[in-house]
C-alpha atoms as a PDB file:
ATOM      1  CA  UNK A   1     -18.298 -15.558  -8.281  1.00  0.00           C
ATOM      2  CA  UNK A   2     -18.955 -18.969  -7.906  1.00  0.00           C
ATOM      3  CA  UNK A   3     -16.583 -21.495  -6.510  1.00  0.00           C
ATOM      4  CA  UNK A   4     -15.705 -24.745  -8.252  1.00  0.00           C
ATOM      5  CA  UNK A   5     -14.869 -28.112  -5.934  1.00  0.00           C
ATOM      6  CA  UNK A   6     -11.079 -27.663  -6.984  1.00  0.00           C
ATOM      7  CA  UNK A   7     -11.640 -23.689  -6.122  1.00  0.00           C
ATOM      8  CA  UNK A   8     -12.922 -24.556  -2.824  1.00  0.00           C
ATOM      9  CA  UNK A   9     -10.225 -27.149  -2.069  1.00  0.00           C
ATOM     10  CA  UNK A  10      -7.311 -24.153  -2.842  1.00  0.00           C
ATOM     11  CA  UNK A  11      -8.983 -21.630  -0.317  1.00  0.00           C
ATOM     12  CA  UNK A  12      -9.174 -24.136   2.146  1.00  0.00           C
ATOM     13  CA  UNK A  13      -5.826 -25.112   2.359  1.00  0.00           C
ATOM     14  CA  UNK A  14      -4.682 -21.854   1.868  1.00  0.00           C
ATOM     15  CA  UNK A  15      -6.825 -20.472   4.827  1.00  0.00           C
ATOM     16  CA  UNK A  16      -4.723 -23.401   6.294  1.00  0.00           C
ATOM     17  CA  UNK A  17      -1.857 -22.312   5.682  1.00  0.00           C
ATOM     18  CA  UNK A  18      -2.259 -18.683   6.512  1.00  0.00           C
ATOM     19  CA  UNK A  19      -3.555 -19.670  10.180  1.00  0.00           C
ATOM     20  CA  UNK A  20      -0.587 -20.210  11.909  1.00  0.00           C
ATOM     21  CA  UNK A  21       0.475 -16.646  10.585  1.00  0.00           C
ATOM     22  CA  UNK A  22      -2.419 -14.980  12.242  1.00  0.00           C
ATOM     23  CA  UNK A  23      -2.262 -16.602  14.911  1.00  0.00           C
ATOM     24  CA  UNK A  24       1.151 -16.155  15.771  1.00  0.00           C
ATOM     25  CA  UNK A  25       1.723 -13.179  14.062  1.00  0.00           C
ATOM     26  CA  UNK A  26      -0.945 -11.085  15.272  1.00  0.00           C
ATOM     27  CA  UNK A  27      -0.263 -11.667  19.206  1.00  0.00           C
ATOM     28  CA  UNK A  28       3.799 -11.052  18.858  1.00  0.00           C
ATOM     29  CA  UNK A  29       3.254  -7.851  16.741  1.00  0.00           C
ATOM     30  CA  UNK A  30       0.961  -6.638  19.541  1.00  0.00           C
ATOM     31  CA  UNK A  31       3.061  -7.407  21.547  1.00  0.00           C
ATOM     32  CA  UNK A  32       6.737  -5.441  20.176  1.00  0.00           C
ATOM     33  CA  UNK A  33       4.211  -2.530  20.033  1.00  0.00           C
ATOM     34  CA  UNK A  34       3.232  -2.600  23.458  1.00  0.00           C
ATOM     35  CA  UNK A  35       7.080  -3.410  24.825  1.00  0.00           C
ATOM     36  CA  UNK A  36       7.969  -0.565  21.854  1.00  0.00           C
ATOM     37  CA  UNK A  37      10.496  -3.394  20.072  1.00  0.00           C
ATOM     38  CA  UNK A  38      12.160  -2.413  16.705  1.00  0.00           C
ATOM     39  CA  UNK A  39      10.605  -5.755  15.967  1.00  0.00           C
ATOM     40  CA  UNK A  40       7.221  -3.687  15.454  1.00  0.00           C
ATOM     41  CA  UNK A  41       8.486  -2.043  11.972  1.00  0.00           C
ATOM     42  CA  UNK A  42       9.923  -5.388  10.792  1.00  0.00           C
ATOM     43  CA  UNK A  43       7.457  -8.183  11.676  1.00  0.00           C
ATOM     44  CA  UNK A  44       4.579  -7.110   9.018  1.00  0.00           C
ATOM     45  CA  UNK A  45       7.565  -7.265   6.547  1.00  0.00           C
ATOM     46  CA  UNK A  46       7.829 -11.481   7.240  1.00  0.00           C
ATOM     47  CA  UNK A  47       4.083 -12.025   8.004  1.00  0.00           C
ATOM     48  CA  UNK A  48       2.934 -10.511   4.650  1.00  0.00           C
ATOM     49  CA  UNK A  49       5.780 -12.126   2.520  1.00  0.00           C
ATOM     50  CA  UNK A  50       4.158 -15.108   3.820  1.00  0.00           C
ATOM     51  CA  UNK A  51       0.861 -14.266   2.902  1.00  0.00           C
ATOM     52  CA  UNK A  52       1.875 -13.549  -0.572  1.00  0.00           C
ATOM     53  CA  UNK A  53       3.704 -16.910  -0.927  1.00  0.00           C
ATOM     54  CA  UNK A  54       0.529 -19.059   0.926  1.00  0.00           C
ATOM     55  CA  UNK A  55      -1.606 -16.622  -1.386  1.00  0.00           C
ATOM     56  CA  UNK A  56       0.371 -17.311  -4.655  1.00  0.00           C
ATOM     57  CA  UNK A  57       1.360 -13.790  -5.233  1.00  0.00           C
ATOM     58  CA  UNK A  58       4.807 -13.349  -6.661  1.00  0.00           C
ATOM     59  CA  UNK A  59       5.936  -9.968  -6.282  1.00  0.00           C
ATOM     60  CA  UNK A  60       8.365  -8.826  -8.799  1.00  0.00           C
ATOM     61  CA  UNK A  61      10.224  -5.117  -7.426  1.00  0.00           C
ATOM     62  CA  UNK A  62      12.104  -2.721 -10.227  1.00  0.00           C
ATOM     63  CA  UNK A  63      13.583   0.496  -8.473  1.00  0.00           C
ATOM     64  CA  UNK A  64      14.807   1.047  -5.276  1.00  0.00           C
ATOM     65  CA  UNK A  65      12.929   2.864  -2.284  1.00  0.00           C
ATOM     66  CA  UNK A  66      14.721   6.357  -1.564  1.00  0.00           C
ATOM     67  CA  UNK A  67      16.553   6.257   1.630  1.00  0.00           C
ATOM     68  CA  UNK A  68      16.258   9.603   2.353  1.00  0.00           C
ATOM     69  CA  UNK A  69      14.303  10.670   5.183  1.00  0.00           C
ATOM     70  CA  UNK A  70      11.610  12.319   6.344  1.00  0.00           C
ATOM     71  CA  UNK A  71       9.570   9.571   3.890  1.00  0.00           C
ATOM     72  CA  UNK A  72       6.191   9.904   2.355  1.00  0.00           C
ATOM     73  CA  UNK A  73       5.727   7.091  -0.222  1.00  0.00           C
ATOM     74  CA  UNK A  74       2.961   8.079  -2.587  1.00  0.00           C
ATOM     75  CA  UNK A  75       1.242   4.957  -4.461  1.00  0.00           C
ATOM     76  CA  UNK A  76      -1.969   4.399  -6.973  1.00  0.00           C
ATOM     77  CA  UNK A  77      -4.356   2.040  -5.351  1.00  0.00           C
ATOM     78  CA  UNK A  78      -5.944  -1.182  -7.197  1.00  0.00           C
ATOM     79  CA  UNK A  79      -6.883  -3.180  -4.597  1.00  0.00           C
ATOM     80  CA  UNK A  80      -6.911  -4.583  -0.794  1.00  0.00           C
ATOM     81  CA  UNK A  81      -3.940  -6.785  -1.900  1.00  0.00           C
ATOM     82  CA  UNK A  82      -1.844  -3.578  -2.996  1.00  0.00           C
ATOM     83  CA  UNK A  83      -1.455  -3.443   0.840  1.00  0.00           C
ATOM     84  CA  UNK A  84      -0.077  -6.808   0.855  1.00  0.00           C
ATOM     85  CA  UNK A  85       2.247  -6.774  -1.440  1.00  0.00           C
ATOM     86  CA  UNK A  86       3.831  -3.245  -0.250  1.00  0.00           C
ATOM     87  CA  UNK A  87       3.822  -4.300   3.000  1.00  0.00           C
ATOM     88  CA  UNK A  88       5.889  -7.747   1.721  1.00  0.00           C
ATOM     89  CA  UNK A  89       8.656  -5.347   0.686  1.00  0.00           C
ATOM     90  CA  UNK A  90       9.189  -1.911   3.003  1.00  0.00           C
ATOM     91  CA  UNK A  91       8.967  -1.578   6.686  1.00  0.00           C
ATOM     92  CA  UNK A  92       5.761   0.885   6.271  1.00  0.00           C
ATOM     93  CA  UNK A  93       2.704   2.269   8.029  1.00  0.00           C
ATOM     94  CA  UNK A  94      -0.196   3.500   5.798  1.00  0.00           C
ATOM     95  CA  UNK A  95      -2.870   6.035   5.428  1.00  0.00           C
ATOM     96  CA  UNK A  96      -6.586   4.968   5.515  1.00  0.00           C
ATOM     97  CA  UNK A  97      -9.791   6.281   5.196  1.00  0.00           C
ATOM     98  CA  UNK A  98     -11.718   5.506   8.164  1.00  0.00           C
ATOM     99  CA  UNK A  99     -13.722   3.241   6.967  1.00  0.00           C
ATOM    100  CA  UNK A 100     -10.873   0.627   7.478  1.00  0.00           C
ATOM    101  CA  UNK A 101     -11.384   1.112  10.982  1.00  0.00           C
ATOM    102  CA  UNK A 102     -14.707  -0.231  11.122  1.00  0.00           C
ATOM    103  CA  UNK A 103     -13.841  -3.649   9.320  1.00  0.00           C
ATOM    104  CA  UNK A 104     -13.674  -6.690  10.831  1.00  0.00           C
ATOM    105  CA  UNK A 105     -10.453  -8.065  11.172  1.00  0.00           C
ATOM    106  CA  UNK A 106      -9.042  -5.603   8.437  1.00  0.00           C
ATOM    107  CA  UNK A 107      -9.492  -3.316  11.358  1.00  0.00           C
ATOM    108  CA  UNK A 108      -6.808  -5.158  13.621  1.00  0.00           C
ATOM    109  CA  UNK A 109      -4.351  -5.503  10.721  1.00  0.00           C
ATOM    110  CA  UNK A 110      -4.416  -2.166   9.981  1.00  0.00           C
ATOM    111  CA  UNK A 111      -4.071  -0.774  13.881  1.00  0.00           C
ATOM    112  CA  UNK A 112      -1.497  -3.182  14.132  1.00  0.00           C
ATOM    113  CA  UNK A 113       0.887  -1.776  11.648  1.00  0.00           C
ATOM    114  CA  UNK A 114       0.080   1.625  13.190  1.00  0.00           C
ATOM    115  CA  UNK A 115      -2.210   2.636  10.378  1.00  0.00           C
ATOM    116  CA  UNK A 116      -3.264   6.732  10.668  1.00  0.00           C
ATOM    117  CA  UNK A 117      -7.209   6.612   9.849  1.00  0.00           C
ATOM    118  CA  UNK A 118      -8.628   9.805   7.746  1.00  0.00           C
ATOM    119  CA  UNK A 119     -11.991  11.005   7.151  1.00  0.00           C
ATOM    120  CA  UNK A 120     -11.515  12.525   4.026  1.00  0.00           C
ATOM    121  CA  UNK A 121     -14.600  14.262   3.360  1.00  0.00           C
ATOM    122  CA  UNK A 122     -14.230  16.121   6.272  1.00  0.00           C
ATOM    123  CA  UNK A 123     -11.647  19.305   4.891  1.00  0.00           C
ATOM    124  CA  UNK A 124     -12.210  20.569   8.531  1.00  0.00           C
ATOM    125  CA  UNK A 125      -9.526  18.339  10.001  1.00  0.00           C
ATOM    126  CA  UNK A 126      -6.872  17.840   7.439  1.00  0.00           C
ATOM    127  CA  UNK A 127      -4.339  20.015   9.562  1.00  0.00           C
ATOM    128  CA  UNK A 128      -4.597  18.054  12.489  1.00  0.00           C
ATOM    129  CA  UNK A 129      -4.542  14.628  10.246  1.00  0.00           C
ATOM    130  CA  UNK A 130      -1.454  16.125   8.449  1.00  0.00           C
ATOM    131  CA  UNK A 131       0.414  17.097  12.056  1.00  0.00           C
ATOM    132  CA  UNK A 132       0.027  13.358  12.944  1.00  0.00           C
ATOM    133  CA  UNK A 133       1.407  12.151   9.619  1.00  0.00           C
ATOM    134  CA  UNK A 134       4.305  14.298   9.710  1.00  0.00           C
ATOM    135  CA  UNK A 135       4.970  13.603  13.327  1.00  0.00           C
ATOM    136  CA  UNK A 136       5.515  10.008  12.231  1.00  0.00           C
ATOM    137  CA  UNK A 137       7.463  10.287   8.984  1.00  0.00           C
ATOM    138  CA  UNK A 138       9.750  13.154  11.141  1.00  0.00           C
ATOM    139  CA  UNK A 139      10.650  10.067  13.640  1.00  0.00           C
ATOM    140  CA  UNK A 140      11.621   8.120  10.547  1.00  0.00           C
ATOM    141  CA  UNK A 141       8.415   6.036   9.818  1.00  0.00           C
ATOM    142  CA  UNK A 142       7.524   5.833   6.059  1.00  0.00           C
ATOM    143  CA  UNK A 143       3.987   6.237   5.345  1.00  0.00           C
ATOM    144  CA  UNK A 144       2.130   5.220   2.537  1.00  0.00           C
ATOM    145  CA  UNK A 145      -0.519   7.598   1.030  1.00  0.00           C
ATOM    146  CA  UNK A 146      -2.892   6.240  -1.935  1.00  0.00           C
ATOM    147  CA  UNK A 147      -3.078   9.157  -3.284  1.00  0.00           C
ATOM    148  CA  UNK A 148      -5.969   8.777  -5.922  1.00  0.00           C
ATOM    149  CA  UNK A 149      -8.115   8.677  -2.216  1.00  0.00           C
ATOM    150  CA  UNK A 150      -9.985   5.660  -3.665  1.00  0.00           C
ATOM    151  CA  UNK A 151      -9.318   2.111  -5.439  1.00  0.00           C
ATOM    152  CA  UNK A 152      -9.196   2.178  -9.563  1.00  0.00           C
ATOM    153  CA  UNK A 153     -10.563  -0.290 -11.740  1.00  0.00           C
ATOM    154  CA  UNK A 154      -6.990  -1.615 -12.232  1.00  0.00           C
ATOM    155  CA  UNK A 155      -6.475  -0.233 -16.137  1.00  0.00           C
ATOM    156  CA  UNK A 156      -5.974   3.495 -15.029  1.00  0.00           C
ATOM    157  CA  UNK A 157      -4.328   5.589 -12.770  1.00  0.00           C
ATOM    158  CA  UNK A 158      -7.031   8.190 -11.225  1.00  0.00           C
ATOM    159  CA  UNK A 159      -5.991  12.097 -10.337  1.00  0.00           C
ATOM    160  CA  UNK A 160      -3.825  12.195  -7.687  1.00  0.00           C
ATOM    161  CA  UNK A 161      -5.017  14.639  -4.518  1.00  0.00           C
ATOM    162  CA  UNK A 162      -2.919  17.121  -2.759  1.00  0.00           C
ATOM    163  CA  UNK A 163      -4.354  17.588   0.446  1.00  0.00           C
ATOM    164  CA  UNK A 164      -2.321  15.168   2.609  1.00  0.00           C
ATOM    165  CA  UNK A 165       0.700  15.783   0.831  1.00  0.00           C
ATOM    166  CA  UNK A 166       0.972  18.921   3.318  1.00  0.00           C
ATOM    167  CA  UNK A 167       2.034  16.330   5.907  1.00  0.00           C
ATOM    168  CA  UNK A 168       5.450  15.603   3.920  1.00  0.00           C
ATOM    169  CA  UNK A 169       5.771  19.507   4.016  1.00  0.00           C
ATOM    170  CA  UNK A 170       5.276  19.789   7.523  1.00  0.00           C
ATOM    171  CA  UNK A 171       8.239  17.326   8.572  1.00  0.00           C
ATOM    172  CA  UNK A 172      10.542  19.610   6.676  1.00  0.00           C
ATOM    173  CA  UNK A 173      10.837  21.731   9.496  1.00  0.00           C
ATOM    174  CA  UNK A 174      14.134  20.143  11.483  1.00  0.00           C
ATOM    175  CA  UNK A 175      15.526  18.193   8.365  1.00  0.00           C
ATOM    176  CA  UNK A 176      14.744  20.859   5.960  1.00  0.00           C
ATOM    177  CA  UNK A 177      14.032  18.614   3.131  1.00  0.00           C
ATOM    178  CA  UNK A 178      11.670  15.592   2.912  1.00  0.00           C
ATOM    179  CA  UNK A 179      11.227  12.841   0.042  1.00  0.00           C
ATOM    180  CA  UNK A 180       7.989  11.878  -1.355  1.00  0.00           C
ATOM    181  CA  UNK A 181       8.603   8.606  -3.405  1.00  0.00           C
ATOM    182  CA  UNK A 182       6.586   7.822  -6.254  1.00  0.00           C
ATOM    183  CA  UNK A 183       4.922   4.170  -6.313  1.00  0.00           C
ATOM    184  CA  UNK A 184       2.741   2.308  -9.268  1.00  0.00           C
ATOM    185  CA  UNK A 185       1.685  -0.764  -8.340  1.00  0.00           C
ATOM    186  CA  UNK A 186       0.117  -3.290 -11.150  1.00  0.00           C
ATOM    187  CA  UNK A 187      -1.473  -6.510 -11.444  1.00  0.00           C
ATOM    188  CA  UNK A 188       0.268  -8.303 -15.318  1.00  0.00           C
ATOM    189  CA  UNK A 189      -0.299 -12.319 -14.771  1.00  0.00           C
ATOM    190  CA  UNK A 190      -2.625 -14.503 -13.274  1.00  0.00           C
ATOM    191  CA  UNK A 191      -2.528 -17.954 -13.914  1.00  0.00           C
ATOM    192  CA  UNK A 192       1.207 -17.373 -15.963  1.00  0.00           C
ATOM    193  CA  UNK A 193      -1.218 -15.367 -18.452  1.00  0.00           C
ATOM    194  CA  UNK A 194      -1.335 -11.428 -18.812  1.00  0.00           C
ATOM    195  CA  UNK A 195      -4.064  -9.925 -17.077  1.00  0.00           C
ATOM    196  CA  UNK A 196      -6.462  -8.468 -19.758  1.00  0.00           C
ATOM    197  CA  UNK A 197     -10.106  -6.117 -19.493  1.00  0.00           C
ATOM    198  CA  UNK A 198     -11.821  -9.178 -18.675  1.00  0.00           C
ATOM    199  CA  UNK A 199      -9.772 -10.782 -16.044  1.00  0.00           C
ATOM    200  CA  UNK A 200      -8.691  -7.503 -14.037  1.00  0.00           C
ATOM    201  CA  UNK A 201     -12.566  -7.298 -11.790  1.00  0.00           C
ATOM    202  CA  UNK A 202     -10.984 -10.498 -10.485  1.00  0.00           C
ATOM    203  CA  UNK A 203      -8.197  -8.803  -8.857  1.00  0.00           C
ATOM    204  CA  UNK A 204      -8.332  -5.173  -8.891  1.00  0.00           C
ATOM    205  CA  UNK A 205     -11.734  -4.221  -5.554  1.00  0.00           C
ATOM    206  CA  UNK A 206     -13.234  -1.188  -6.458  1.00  0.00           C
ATOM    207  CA  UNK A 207     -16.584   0.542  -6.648  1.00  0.00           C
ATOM    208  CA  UNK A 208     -19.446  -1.301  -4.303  1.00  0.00           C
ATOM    209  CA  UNK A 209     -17.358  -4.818  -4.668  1.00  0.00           C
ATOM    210  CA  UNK A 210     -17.847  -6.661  -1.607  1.00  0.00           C
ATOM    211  CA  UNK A 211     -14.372  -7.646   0.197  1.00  0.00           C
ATOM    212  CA  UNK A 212     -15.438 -11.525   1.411  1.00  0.00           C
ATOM    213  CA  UNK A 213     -16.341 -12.690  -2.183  1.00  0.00           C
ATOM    214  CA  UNK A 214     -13.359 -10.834  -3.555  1.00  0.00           C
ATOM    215  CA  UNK A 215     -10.843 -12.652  -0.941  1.00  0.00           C
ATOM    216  CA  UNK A 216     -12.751 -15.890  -1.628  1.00  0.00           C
ATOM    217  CA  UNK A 217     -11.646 -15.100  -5.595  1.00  0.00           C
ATOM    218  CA  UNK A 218      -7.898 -14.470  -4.657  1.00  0.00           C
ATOM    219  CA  UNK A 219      -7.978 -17.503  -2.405  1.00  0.00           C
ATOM    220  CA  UNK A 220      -9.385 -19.733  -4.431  1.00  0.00           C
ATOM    221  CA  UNK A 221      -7.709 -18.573  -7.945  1.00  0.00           C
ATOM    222  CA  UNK A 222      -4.729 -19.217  -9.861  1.00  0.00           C
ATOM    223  CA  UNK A 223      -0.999 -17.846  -9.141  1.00  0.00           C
ATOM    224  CA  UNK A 224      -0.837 -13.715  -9.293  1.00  0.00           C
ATOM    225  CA  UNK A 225       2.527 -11.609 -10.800  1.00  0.00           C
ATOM    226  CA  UNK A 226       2.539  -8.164  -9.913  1.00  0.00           C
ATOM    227  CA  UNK A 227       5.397  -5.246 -10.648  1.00  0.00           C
ATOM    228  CA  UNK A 228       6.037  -2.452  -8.004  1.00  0.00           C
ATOM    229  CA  UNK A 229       8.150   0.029  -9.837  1.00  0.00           C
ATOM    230  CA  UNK A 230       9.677   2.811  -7.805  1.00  0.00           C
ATOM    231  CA  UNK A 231      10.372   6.396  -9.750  1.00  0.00           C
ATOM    232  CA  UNK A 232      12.639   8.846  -9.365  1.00  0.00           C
ATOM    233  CA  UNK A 233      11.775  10.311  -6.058  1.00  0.00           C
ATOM    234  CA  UNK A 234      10.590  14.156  -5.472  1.00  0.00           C
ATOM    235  CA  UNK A 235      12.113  16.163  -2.172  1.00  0.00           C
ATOM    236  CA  UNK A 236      10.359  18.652  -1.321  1.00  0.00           C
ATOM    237  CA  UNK A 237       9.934  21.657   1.340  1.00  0.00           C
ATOM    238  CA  UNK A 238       7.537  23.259   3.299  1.00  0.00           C
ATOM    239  CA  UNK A 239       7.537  26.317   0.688  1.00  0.00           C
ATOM    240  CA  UNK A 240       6.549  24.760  -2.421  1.00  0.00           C
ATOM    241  CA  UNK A 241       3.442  24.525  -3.277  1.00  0.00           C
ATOM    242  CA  UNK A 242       1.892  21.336  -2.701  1.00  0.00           C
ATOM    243  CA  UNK A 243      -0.394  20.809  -5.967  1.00  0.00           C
ATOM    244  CA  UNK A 244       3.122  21.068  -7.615  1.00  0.00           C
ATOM    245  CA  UNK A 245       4.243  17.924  -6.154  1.00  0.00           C
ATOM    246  CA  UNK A 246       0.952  15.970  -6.487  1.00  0.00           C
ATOM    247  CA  UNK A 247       1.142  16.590 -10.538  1.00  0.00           C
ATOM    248  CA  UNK A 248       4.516  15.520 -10.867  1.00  0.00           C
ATOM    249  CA  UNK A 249       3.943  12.367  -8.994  1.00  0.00           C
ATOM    250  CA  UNK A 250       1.031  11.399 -10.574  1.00  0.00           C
ATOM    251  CA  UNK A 251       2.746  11.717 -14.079  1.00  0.00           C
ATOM    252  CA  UNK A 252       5.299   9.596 -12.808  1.00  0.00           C
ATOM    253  CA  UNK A 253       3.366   6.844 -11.343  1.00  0.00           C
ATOM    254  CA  UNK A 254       1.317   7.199 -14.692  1.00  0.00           C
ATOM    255  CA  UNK A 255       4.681   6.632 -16.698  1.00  0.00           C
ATOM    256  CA  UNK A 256       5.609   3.958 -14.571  1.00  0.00           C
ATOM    257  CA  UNK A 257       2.200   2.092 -14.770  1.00  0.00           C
ATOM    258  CA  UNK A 258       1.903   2.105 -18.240  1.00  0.00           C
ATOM    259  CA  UNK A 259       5.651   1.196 -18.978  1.00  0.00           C
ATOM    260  CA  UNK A 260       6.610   4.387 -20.632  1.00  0.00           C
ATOM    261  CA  UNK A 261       9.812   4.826 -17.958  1.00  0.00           C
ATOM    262  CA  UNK A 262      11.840   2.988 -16.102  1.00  0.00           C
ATOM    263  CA  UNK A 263      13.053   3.692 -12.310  1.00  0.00           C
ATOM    264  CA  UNK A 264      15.780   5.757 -11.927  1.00  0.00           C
ATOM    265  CA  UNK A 265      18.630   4.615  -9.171  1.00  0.00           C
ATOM    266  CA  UNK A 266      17.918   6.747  -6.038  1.00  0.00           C
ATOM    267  CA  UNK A 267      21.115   7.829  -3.746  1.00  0.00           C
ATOM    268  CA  UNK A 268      22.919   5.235  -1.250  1.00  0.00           C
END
C-alpha cells in the first residue's frame, strides 16, 4: 500500500515516539530476566500499553481474566497486533510457531517475554513442547495459545486445534485442576468508523502478507478500536479428553466474536 505525504509524516513520528520505548525497554527487560526480577512479568505490560497509545490503538476489555491457576489462555489470532494488545492487558508469555524465532527484531520481542517456540508440523515433539508449557503455567505463568495455529482473515474464527491443549492437562498434576480461558480478540473501528470486508486486509496479516508493509499500514493509518472479550472459563484435568475442551472453547470464542454472548464474571 502506498503511503501518502501526511501517511508518511504519522509513521515517522510515531517511529519517534516508540524509540525511546525500545530503547529503554528492551535493555531493562533483559535485564529483570537475567537478575530473575518480578519486574520481568510486569514490564511488557507498560511497554506495550505504550505502544498501543503511540500506535493509536484503543483497547476496549469486557470480561475479566480467570484468576485461577495453573493458566492456559486460549485466543483466535487476527494479526501481529493481537500480540500487542494482549500483552497491553495480562502479565503473559505466548506460544509461537518457530518461525517467530527467525524474525528480525520480532525475534527479540518475543524471547524477551519468554515466548515457548513450536514447530507444529512436526507431531514428533508435541510431548516434549507440551512438558515445557505446562512446566511454566504450573509455576504460575499464563500462556497464551492461538489456537486456530495460524492468523484468520479477521471476519472468521478458524477450527480450533487440540494438540497443545495437553500442556494445560499436564499441569493438573499437583493442583489437580487447571483453567483454560477462552479469548476472542476483534478489530470494530478504524478511523472512528466500523471496520467492514474492505477495510479488514488493512489490519487483520494473514496468508503470504508481508509484515514491513503491513506495520508501515498500522503506522501510518488512522486510530484502531479493538474488543477483547473474555468467556466463561473451562477447568479442566488431566483425564478429560482434550478434543472436548478445544470444541467448547472454540464455540465460545466464536460466540464471543460474533456478539452472540457476553462474558460471564469469573471467581475472585
Amino acid at each position: 500500500m502506498a503511503l501518502d505525504m501526511r501517511g508518511r509524516m504519522k509513521m515517522g513520528l510515531r517511529l519517534v515516539a516508540l524509540a525511546p520505548a525500545f530503547a529503554i525497554g528492551l535493555p531493562a527487560q533483559w535485564l529483570a530476566l537475567k537478575l530473575g526480577s518480578p519486574l520481568a512479568r510486569h514490564m511488557p505490560v507498560i511497554f506495550h500499553r505504550y505502544l498501543c497509545f503511540v500506535m493509536g490503538v484503543r483497547v476496549i476489555r469486557e470480561g475479566r481474566l480467570d484468576p485461577r491457576r495453573p493458566l492456559m489462555i486460549v485466543s483466535n489470532h487476527c494479526s501481529w497486533l493481537d500480540i500487542v494488545v494482549i500483552s497491553s492487558l495480562f502479565p503473559v508469555s505466548f506460544i509461537a510457531k518457530s518461525e517467530v524465532g527467525t524474525w528480525p527484531v520480532v525475534r527479540t520481542l518475543a524471547r524477551l517475554q519468554r515466548s515457548i517456540f513450536v514447530e507444529r508440523e512436526r507431531r514428533a515433539k508435541t510431548a516434549a513442547v507440551n512438558a515445557a508449557i505446562a512446566e511454566r503455567i504450573a509455576n504460575g505463568d499464563a500462556m497464551v495459545l492461538f489456537a486456530e495455529g495460524t492468523t484468520s482473515d479477521g471476519l472468521r474464527v478458524l477450527p480450533f486445534r487440540s494438540a497443545l491443549l495437553g500442556a494445560a492437562q499436564a499441569a493438573t498434576a499437583d493442583a489437580g485442576e487447571a483453567v483454560l480461558q477462552p479469548l476472542a480478540i476483534r478489530y470494530t473501528h478504524r478511523g472512528g468508523l466500523p471496520v467492514d470486508r474492505a477495510e479488514m486486509p488493512h489490519l487483520a496479516w494473514h496468508g503470504d502478507m508481508d509484515l514491513a508493509p503491513h506495520l508501515a499500514g498500522i503506522l501510518a493509518g488512522p486510530a484502531i478500536a479493538v474488543r477483547v472479550i473474555l468467556p466463561e472459563a473451562l477447568p479442566v484435568n488431566g483425564a478429560r479428553n482434550r478434543k472436548q475442551p478445544a470444541k467448547l472453547l472454540e464455540t465460545r470464542v466464536r460466540q464471543a466474536y460474533s456478539g452472540e454472548a457476553r462474558p460471564s464474571r469469573t471467581p475472585e
